[in-house]
C-alpha atoms as a PDB file:
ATOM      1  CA  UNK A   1       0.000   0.000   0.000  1.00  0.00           C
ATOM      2  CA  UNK A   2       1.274   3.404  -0.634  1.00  0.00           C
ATOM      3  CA  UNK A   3       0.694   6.430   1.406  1.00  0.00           C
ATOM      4  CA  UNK A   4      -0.033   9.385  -0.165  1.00  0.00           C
ATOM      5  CA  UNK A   5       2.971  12.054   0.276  1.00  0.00           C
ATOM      6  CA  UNK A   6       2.823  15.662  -0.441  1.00  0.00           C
ATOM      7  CA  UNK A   7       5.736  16.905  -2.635  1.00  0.00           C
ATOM      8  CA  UNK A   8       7.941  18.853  -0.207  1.00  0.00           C
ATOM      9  CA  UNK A   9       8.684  22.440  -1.252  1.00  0.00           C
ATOM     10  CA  UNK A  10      12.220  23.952  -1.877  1.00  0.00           C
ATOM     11  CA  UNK A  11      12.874  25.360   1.428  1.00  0.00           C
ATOM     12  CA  UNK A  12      15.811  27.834   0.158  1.00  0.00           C
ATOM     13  CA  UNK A  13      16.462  31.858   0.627  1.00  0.00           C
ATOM     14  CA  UNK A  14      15.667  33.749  -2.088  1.00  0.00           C
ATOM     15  CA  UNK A  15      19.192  35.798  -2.329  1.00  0.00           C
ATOM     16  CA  UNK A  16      18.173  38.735  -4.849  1.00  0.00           C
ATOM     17  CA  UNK A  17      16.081  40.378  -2.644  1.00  0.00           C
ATOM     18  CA  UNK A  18      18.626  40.362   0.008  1.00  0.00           C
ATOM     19  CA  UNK A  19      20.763  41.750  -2.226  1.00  0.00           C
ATOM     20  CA  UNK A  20      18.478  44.394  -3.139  1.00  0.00           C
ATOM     21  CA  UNK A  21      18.292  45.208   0.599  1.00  0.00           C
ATOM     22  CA  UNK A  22      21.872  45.082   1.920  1.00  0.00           C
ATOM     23  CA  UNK A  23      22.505  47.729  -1.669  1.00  0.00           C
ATOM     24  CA  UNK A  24      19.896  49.613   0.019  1.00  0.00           C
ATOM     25  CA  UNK A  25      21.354  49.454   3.660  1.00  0.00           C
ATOM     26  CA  UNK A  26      24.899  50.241   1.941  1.00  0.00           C
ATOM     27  CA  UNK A  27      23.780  53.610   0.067  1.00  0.00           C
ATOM     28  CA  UNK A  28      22.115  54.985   3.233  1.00  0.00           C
ATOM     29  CA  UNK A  29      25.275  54.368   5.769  1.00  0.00           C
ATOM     30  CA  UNK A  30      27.439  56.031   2.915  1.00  0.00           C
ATOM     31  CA  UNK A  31      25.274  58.571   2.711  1.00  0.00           C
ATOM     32  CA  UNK A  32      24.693  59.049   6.594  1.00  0.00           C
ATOM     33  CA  UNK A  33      27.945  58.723   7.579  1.00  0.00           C
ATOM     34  CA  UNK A  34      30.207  62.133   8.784  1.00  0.00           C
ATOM     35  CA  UNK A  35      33.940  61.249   8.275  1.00  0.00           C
ATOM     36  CA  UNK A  36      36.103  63.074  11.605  1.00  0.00           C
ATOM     37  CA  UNK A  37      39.163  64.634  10.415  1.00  0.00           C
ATOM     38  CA  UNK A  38      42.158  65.010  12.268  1.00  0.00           C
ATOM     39  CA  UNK A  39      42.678  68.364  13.459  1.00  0.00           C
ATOM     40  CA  UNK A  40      46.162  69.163  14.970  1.00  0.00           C
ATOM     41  CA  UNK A  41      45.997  70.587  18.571  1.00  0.00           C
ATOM     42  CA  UNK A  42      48.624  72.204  20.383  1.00  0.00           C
ATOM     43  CA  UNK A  43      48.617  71.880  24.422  1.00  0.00           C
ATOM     44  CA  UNK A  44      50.605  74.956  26.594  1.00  0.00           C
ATOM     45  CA  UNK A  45      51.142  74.996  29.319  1.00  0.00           C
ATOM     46  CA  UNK A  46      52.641  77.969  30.610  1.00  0.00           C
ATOM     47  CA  UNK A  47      55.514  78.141  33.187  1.00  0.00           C
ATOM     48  CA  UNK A  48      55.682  78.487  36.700  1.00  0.00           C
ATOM     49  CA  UNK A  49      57.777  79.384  38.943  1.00  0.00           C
ATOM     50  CA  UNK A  50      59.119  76.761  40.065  1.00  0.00           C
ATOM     51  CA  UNK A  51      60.691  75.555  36.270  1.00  0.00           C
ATOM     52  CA  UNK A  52      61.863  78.676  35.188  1.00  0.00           C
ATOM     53  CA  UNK A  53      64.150  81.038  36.044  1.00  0.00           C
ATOM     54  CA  UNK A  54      62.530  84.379  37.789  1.00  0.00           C
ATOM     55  CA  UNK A  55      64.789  87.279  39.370  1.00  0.00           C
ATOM     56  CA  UNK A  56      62.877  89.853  41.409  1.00  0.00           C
ATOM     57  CA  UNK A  57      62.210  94.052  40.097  1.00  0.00           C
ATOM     58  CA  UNK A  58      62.015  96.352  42.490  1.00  0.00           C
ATOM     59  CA  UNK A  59      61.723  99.413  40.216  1.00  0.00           C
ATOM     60  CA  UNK A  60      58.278 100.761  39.773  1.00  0.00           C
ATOM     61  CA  UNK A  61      55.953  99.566  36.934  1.00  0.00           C
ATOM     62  CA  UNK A  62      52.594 100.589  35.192  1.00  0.00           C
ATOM     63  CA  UNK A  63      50.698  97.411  35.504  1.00  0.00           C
ATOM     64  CA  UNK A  64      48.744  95.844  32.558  1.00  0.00           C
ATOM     65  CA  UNK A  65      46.186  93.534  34.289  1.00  0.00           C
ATOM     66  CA  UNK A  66      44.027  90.903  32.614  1.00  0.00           C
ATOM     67  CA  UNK A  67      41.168  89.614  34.227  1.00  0.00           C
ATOM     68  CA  UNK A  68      40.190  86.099  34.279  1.00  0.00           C
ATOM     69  CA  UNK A  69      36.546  87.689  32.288  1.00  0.00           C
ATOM     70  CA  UNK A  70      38.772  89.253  29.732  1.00  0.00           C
ATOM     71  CA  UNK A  71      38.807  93.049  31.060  1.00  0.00           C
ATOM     72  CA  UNK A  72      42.080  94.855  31.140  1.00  0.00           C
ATOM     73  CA  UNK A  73      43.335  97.379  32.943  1.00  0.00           C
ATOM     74  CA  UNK A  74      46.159  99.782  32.464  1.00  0.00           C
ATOM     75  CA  UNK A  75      47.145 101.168  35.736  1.00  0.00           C
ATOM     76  CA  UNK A  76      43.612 101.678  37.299  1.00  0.00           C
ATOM     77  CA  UNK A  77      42.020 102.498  33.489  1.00  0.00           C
ATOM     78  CA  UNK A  78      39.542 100.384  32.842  1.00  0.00           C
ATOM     79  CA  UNK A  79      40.208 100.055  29.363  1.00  0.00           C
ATOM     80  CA  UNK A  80      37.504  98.922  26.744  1.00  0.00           C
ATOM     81  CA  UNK A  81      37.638  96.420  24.552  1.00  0.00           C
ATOM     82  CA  UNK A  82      39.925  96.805  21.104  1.00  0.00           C
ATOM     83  CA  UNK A  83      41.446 100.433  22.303  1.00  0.00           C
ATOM     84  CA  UNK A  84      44.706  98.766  24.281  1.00  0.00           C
ATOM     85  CA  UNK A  85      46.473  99.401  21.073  1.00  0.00           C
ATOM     86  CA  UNK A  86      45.824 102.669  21.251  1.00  0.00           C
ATOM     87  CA  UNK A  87      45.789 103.736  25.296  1.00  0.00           C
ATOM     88  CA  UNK A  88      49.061 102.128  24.897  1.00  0.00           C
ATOM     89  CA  UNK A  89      50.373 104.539  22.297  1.00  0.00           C
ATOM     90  CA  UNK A  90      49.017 107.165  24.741  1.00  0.00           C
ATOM     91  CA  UNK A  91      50.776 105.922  27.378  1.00  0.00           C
ATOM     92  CA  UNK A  92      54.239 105.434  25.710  1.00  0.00           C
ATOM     93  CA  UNK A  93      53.855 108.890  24.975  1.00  0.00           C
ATOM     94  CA  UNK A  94      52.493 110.261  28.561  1.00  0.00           C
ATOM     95  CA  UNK A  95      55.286 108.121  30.497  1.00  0.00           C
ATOM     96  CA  UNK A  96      57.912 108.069  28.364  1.00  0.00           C
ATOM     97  CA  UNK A  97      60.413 106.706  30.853  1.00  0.00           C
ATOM     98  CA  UNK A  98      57.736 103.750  32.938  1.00  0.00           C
ATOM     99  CA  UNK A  99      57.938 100.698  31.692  1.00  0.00           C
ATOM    100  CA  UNK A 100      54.881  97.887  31.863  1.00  0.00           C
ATOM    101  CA  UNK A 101      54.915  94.716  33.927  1.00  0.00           C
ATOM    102  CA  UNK A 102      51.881  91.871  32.479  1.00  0.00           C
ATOM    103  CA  UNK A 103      49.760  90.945  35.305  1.00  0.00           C
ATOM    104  CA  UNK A 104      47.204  87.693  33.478  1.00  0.00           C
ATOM    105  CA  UNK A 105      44.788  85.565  35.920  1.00  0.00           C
ATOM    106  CA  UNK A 106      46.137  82.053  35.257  1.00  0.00           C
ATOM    107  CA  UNK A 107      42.654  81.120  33.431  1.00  0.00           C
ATOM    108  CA  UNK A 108      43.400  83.818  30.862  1.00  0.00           C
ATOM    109  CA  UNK A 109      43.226  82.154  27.766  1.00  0.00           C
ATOM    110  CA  UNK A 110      45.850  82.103  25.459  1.00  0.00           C
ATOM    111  CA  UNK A 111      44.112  83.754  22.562  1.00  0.00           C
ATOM    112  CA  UNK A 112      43.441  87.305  24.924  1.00  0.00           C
ATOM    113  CA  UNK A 113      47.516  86.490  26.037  1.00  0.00           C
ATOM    114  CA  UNK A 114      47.833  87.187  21.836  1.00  0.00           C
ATOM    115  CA  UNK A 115      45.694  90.006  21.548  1.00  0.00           C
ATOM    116  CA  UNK A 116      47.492  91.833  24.315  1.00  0.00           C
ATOM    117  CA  UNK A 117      50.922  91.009  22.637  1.00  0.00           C
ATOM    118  CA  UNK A 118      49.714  91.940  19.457  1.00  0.00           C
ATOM    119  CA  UNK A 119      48.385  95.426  20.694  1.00  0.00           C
ATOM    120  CA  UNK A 120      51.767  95.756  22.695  1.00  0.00           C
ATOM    121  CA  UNK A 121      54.025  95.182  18.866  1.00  0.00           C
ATOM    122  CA  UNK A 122      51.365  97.608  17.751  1.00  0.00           C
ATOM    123  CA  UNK A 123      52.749 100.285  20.179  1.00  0.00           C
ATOM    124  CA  UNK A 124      55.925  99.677  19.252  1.00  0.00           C
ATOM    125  CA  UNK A 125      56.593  97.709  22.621  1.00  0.00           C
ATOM    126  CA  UNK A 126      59.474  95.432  23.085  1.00  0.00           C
ATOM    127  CA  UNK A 127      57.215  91.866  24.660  1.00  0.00           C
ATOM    128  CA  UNK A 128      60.902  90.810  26.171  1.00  0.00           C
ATOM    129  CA  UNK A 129      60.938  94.002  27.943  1.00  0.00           C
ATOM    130  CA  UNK A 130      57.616  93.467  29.298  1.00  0.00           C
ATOM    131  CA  UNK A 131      57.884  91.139  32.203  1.00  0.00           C
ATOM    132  CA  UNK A 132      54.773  88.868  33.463  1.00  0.00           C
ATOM    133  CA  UNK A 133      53.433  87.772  36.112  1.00  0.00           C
ATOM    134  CA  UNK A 134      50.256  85.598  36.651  1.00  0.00           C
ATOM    135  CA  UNK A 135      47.970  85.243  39.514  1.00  0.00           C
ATOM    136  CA  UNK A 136      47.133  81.769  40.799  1.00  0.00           C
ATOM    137  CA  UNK A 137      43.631  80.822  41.586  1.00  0.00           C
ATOM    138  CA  UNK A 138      42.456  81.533  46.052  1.00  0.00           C
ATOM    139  CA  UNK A 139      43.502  78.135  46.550  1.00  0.00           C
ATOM    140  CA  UNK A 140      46.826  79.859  47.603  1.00  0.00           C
ATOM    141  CA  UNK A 141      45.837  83.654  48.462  1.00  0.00           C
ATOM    142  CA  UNK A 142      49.232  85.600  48.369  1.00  0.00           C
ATOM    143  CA  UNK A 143      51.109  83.834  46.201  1.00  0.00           C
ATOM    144  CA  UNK A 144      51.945  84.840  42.655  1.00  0.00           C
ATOM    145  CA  UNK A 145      53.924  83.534  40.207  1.00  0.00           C
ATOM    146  CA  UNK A 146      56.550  84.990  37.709  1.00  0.00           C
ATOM    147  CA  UNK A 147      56.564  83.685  34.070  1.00  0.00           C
END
C-alpha cells in the first residue's frame, strides 16, 4: 500500500532580494555617515615658577592687568575692549620713561595672552621688555607667580 505524500517544497532563501536590501542598507550608511578629520591641537602649558628662572624688580611699573573675564586694565584704566592698542600709544607717549609689567589671571586664555601682545608690537613695545606675572587661583591667596 502506498501512502499518499505531499511533494515537499524547496525550502531555500531567495538571495536577490537580500541583495536588493543590503545595496539599500549600503547607500544609506554612505550617505549618513560624517567622516572626523584630524585636526592638529597644540597643548601649553605655561611656566611656573618653580621651572623657570625668575629674578625679582624692584623698580616701579605701570601694571597691565588681565582679568580672568577678559577686562584689562592699564594702571587703574579700565580700558575697553579693542582700544589697548591705542591707550598704549598714549601711554608710551604720557610716560615716556615707565615701563609695563603683564599681570594675566592664570585662566586667561591664550588667545586674549595674543591680543594683548599683538596690541603691545602695535605700540611699538618690546614683549621681552615686558615682564609677566600671573595670579594663581584663592587656593593659595598671596602667592603669585613669575613667568
Amino acid at each position: 500500500m502506498e501512502f499518499y505524500e505531499p511533494k515537499k517544497k524547496d525550502m531555500s532563501v531567495p538571495i536577490i532580494p537580500l541583495i536588493d536590501i543590503l545595496a539599500i542598507l549600503l547607500i544609506f550608511f554612505i550617505i549618513s555617515t560624517t567622516f572626523k578629520k584630524p585636526r592638529p591641537i597644540l597643548t601649553i602649558d605655561l611656566p611656573t615658577v618653580k621651572e623657570v628662572f625668575t629674578e625679582e624688580v624692584t623698580d616701579e611699573r605701570a601694571v597691565l592687568a588681565v582679568a580672568a573675564d577678559g577686562r584689562v586694565t592699564l594702571d587703574i584704566h579700565e580700558v575697553p575692549e579693542g582700544t589697548l592698542a591705542a591707550y598704549l600709544m598714549q601711554f608710551k607717549t604720557d610716560n615716556p620713561n615707565r615701563e609695563l609689567e603683564l599681570e594675566a589671571d592664570q585662566a586667561v586664555s591664550i588667545r586674549q595672552l595674543f591680543e594683548i601682545w599683538d596690541a603691545l608690537t602695535e605700540a611699538d613695545i618690546e614683549i621681552k621688555d615686558v615682564p609677566a606675572r600671573i595670579r594663581v587661583p584663592a587656593e593659595s591667596p598671596g602667592k603669585e607667580e613669575t613667568e
